[in-house]
C-alpha atoms as a PDB file:
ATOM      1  CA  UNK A   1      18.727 -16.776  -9.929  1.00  0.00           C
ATOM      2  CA  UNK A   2      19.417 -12.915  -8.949  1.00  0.00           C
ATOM      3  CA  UNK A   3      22.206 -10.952  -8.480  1.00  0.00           C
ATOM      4  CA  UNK A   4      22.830  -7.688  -7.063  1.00  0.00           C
ATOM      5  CA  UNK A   5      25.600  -5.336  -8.716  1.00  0.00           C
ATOM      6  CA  UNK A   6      27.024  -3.190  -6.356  1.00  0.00           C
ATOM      7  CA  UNK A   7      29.138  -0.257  -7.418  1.00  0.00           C
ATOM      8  CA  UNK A   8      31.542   0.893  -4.153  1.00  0.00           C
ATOM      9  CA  UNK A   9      31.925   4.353  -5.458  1.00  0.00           C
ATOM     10  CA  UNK A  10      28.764   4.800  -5.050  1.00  0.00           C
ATOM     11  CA  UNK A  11      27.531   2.718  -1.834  1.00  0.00           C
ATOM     12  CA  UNK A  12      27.451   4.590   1.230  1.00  0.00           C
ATOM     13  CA  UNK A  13      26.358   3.382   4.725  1.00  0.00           C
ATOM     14  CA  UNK A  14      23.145   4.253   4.384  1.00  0.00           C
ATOM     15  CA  UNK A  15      22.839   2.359   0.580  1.00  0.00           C
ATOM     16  CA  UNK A  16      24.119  -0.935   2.101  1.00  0.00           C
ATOM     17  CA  UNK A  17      21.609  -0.524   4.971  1.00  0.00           C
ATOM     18  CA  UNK A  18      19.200   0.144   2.296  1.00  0.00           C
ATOM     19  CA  UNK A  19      19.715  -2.919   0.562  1.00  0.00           C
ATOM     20  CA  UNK A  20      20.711  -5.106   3.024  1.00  0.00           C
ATOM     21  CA  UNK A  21      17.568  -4.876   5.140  1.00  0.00           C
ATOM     22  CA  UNK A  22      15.267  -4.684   2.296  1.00  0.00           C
ATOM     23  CA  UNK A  23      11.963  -6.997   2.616  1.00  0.00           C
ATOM     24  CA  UNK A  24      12.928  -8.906  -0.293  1.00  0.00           C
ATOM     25  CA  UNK A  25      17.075  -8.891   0.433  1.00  0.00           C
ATOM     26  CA  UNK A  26      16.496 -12.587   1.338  1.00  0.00           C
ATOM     27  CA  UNK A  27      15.292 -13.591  -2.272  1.00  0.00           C
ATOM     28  CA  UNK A  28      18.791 -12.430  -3.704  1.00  0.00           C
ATOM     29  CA  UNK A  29      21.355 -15.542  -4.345  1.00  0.00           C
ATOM     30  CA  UNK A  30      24.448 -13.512  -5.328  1.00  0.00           C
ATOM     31  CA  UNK A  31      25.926  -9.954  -4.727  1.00  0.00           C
ATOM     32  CA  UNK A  32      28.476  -8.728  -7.127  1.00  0.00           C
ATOM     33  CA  UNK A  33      30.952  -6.470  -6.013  1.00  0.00           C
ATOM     34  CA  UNK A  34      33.183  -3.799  -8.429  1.00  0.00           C
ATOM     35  CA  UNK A  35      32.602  -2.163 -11.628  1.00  0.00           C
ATOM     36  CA  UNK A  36      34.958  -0.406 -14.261  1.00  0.00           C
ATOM     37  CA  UNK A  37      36.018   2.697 -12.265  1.00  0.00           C
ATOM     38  CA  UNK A  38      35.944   1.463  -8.678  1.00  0.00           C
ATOM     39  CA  UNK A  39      39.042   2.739  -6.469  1.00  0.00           C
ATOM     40  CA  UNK A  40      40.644   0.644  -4.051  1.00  0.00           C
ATOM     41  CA  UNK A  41      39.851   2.357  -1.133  1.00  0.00           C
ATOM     42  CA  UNK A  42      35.810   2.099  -1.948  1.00  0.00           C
ATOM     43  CA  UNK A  43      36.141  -1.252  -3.149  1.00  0.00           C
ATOM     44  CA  UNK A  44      37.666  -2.766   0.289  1.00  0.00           C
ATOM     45  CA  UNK A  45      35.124  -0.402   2.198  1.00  0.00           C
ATOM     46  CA  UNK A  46      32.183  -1.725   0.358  1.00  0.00           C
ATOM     47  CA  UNK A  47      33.159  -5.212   0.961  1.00  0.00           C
ATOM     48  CA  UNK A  48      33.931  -5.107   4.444  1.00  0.00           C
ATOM     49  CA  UNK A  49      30.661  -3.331   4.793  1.00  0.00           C
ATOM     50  CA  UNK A  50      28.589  -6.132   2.986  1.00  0.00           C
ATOM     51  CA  UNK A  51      30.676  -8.569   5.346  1.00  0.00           C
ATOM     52  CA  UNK A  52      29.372  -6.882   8.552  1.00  0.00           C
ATOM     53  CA  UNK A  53      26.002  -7.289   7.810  1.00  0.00           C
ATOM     54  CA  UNK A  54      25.551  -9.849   5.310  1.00  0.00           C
ATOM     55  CA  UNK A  55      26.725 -13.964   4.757  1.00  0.00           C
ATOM     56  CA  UNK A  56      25.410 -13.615   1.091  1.00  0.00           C
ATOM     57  CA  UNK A  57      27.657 -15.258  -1.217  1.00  0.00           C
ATOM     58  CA  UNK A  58      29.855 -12.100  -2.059  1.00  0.00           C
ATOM     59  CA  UNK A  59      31.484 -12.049  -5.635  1.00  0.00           C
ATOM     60  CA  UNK A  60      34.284  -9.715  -6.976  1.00  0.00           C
ATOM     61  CA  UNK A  61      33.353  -8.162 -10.746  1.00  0.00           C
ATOM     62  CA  UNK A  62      36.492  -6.965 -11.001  1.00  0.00           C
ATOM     63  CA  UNK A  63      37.286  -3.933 -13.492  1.00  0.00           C
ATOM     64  CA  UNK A  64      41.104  -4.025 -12.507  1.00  0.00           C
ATOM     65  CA  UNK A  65      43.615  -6.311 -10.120  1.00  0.00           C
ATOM     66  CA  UNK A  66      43.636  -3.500  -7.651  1.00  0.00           C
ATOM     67  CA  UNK A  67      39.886  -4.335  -6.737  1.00  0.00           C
ATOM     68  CA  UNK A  68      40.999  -8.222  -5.744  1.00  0.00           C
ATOM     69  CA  UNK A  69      40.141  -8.379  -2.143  1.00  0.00           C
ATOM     70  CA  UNK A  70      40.453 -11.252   0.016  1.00  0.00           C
ATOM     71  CA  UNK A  71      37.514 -11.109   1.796  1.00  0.00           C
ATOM     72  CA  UNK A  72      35.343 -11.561  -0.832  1.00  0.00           C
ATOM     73  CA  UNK A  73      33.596 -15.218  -1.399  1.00  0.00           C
ATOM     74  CA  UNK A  74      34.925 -15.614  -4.871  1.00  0.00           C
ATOM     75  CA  UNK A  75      35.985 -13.918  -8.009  1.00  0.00           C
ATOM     76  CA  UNK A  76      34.484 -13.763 -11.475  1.00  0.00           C
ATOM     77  CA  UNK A  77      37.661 -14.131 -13.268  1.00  0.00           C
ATOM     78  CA  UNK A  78      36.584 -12.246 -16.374  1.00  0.00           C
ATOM     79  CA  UNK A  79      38.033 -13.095 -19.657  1.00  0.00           C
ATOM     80  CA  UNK A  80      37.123 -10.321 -22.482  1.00  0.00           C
ATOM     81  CA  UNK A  81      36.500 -12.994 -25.086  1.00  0.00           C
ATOM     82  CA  UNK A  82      34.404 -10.807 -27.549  1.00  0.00           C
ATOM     83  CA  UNK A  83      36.802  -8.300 -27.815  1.00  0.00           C
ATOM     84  CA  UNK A  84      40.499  -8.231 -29.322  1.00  0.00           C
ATOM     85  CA  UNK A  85      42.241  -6.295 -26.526  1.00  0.00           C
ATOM     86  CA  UNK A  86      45.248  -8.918 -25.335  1.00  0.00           C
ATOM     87  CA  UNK A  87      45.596  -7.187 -21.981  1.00  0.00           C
ATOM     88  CA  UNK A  88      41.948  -8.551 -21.442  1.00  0.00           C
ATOM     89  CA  UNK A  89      42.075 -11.760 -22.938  1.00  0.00           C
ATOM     90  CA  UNK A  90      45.227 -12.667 -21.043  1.00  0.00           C
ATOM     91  CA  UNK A  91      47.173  -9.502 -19.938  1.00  0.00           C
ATOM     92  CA  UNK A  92      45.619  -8.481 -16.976  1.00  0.00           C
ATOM     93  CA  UNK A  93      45.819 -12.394 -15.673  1.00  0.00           C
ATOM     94  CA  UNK A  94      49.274 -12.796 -15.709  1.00  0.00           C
ATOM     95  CA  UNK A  95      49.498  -9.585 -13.770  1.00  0.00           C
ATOM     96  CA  UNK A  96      47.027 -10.807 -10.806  1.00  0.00           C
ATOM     97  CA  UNK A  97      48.250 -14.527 -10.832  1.00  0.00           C
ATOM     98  CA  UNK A  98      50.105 -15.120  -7.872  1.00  0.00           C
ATOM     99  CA  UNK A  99      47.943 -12.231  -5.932  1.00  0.00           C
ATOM    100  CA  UNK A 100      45.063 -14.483  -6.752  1.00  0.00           C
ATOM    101  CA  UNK A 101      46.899 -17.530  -5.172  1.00  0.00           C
ATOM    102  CA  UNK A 102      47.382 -16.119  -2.275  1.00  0.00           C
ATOM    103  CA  UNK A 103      44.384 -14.420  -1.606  1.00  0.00           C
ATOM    104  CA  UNK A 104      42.248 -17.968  -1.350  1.00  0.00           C
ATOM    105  CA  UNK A 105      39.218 -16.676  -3.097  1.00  0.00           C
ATOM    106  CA  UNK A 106      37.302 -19.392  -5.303  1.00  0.00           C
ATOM    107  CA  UNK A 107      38.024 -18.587  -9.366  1.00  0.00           C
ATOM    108  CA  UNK A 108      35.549 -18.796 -11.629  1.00  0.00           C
ATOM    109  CA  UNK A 109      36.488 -18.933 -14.586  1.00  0.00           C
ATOM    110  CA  UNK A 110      34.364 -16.503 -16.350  1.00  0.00           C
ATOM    111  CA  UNK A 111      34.156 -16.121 -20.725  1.00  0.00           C
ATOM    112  CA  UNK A 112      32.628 -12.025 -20.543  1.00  0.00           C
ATOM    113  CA  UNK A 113      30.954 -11.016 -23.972  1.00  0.00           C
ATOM    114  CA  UNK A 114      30.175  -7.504 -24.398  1.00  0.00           C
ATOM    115  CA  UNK A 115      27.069  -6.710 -25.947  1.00  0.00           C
ATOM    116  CA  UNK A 116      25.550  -3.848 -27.695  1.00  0.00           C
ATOM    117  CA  UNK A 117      22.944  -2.242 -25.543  1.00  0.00           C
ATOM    118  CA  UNK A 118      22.053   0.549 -27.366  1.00  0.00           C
ATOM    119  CA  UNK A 119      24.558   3.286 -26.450  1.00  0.00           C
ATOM    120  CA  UNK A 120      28.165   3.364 -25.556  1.00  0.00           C
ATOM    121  CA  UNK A 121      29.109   2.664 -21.715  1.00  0.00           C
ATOM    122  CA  UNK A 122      32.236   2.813 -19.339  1.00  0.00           C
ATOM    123  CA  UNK A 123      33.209  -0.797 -20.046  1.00  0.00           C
ATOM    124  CA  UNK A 124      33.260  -0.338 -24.011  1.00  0.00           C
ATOM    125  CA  UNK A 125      34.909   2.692 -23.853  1.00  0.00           C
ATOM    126  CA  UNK A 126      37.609   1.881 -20.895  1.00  0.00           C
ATOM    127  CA  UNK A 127      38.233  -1.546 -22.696  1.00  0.00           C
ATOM    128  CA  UNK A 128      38.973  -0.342 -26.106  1.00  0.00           C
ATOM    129  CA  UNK A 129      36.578  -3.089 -27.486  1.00  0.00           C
ATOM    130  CA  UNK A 130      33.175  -3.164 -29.859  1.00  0.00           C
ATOM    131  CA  UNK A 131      29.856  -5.055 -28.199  1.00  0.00           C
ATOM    132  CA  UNK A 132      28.683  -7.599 -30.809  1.00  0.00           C
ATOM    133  CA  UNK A 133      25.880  -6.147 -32.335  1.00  0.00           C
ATOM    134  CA  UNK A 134      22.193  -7.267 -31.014  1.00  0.00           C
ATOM    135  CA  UNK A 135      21.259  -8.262 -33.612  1.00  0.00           C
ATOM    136  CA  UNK A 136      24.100 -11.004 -34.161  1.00  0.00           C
ATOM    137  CA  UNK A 137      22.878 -14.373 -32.153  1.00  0.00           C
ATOM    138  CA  UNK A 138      25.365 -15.944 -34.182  1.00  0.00           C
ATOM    139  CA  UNK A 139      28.433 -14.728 -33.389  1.00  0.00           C
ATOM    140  CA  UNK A 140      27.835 -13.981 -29.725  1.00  0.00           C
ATOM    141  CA  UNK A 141      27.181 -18.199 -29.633  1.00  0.00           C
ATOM    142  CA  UNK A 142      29.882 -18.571 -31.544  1.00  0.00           C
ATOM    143  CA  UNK A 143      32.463 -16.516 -29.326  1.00  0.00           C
ATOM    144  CA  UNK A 144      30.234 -18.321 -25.897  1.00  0.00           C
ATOM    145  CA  UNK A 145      30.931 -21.780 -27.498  1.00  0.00           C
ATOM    146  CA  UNK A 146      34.406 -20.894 -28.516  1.00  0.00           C
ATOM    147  CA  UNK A 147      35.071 -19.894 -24.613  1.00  0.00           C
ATOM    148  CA  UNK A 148      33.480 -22.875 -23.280  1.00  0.00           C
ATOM    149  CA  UNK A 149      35.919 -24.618 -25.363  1.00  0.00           C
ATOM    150  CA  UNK A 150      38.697 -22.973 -23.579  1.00  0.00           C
ATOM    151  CA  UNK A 151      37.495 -24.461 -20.369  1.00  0.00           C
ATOM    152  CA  UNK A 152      35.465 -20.845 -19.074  1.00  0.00           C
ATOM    153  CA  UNK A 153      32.943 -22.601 -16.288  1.00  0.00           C
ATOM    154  CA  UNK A 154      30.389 -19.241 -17.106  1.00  0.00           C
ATOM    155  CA  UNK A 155      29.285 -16.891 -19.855  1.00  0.00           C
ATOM    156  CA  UNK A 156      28.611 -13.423 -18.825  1.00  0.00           C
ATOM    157  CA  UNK A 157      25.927 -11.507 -21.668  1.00  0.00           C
ATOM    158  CA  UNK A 158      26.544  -7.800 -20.630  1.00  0.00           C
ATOM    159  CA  UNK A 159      25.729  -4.383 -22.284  1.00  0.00           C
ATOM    160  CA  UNK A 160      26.837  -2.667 -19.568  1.00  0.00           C
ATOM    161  CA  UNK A 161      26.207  -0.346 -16.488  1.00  0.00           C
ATOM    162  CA  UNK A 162      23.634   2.222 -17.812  1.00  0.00           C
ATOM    163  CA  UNK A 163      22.743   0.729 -20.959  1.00  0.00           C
ATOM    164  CA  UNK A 164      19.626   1.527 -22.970  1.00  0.00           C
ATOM    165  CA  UNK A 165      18.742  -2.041 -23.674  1.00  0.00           C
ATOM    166  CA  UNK A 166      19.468  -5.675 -22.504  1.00  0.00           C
ATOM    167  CA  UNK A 167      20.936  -8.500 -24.682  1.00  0.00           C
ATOM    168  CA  UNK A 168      17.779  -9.515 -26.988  1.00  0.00           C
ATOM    169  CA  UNK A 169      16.091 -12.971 -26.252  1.00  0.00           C
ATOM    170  CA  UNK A 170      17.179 -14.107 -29.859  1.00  0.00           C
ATOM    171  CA  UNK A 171      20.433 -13.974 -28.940  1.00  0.00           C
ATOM    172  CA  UNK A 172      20.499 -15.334 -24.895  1.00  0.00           C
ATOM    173  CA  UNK A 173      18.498 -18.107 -26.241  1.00  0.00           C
ATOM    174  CA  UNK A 174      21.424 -18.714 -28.831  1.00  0.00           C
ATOM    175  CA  UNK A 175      24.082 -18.942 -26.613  1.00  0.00           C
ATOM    176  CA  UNK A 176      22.162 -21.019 -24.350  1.00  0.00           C
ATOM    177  CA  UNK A 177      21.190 -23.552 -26.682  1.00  0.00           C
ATOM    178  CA  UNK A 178      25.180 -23.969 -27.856  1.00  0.00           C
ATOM    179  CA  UNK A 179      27.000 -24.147 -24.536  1.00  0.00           C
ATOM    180  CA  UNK A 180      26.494 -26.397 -21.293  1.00  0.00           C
ATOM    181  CA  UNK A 181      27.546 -23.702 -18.453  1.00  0.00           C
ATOM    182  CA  UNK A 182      25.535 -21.302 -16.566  1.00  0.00           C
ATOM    183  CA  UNK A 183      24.790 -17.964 -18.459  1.00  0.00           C
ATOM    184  CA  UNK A 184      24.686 -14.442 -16.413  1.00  0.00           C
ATOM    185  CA  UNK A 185      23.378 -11.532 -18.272  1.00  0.00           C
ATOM    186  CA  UNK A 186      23.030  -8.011 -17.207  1.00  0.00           C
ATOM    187  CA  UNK A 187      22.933  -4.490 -18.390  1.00  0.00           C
ATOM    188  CA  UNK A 188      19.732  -3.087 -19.688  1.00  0.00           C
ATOM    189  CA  UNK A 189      17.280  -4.761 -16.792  1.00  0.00           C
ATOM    190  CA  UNK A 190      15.236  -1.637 -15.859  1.00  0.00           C
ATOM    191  CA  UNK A 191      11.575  -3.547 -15.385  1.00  0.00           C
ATOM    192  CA  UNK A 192      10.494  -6.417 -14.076  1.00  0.00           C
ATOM    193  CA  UNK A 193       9.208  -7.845 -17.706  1.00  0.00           C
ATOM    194  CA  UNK A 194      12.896  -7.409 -18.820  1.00  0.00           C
ATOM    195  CA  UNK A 195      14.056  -9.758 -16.180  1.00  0.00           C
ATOM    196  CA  UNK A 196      11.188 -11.842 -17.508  1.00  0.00           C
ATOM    197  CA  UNK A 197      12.024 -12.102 -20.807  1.00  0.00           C
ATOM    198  CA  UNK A 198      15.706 -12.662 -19.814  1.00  0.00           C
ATOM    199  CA  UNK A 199      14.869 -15.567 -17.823  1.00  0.00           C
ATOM    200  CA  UNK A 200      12.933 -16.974 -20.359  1.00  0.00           C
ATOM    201  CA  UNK A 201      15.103 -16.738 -23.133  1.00  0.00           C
ATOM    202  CA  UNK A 202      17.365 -18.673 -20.652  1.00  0.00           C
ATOM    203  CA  UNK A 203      19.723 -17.019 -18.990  1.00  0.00           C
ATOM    204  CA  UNK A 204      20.297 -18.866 -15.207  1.00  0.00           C
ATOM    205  CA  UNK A 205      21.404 -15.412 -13.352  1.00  0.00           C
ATOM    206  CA  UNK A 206      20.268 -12.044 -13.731  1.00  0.00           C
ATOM    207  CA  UNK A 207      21.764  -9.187 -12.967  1.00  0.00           C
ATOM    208  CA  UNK A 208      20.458  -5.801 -11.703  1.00  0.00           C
ATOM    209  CA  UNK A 209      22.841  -2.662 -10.477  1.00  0.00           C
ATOM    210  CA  UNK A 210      21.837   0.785 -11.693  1.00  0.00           C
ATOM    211  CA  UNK A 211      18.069   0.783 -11.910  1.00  0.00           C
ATOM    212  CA  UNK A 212      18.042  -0.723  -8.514  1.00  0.00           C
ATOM    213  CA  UNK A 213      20.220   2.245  -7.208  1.00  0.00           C
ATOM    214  CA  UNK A 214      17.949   4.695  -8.047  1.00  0.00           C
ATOM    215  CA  UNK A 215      14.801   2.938  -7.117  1.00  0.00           C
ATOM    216  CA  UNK A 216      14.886   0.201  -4.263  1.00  0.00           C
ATOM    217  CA  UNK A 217      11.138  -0.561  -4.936  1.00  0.00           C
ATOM    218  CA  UNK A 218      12.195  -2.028  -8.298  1.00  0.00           C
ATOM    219  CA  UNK A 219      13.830  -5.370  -5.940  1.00  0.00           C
ATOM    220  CA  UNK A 220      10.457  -6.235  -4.838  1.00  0.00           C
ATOM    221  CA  UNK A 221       8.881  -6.599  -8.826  1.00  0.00           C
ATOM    222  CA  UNK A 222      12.113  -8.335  -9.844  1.00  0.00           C
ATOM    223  CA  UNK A 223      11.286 -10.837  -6.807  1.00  0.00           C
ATOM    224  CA  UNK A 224       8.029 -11.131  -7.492  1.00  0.00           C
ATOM    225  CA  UNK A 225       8.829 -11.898 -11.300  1.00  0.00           C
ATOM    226  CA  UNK A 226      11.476 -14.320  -9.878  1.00  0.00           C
ATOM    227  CA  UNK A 227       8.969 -16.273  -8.221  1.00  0.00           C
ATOM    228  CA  UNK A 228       6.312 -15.952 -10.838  1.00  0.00           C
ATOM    229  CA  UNK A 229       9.256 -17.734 -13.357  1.00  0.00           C
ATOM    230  CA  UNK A 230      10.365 -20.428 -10.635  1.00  0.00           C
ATOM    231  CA  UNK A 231       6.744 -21.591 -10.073  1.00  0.00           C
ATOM    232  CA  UNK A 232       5.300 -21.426 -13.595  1.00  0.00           C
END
């Protein structure tokens, strides 16, 4: 599958027209919504914006509890499990409990592993937290398996917005082979033959934001390699 990430502080009108009537929009099964510097204003903008003109399944990557917005679809409720900050593991949580309650979004449960993509991003630097190294299959299945354990329905591989690379086949396929849930990875995806080898190392969704900012062309080639995966 393929999701869109969709960063509200910097999605205009004219960048949600963009995307939205795209050729190819139709071939997208998931739009994430937030990022690690999103402000509330631009976050409930965006997503009333999608809302107008989209029924896409519309998912909250929340960087903060101020971007929790009923009006989303669901949540990924992200739990930093490969780094030792508590307010990510578990902070953070207690904080948006009883907003998430009340707002009637679906939770999904969500075990996020940071992973080194070749240079340092917002996320590593605003969470106070080290990617595991690329080159270390074994600990990122370890920490996957260890959150599956904890009852986390999804594992999210990410190196982050504006990454250099994505999370190395060795290591997707590692975590896939040791846990039973549905693996997203993103960060890193700038070609079609990235998503490729992502897919084939086996992760179920990936993920495209910045690349696909820049260069709206680059949705049809992921598309095509989508289909290219699905029917070979």
């Amino acid at each position: 599958m393929l999701a869109v990430l969709i960063d509200p502080d910097k999605s205009d009108e004219s960048r949600l027209d963009n995307l939205v009537f795209h050729p190819d929009f139709n071939q997208i099964d998931f739009l994430f919504v937030g990022g690690s510097l999103v402000t509330d204003g631009n976050m409930k903008t965006c997503i009333a914006g999608l809302k107008k003109r989209t029924d896409k399944p519309l998912i909250i990557f929340p960087g903060s509890p101020n971007q929790i917005d009923e009006n989303a679809d669901a949540i990924l409720l992200l739990s930093l499990i490969s780094g030792r900050n508590p307010d990510l593991l578990i902070g953070r949580h207690v904080e948006s409990a009883y907003k998430l309650k009340r707002s009637g979004l679906e939770l999904l449960s969500t075990g996020y592993i940071l992973v080194d993509g070749g240079r340092t991003t917002t996320v590593s630097y605003i969470s106070g937290t080290t990617p595991i190294p690329n080159d270390k299959p074994g600990i990122a299945a370890a920490t996957a398996l260890a959150g599956t354990q904890l009852g986390q329905q999804l594992i999210y591989l990410d190196c982050g917005s504006g990454a250099s690379n994505h999370a190395s086949p060795k290591l997707i396929a590692a975590v896939k082979n040791e846990i039973d849930v549905p693996v997203i990875v993103g960060g890193g995806i700038k070609t079609a033959k990235d998503a490729q080898r992502v897919w084939d190392a086996g992760a179920d969704i990936v993920v495209v934001g910045n690349k696909l900012e820049d260069d709206p062309v680059f949705l049809g080639e992921l598309v095509e390699a989508k289909m290219a995966f699905v029917e070979g």
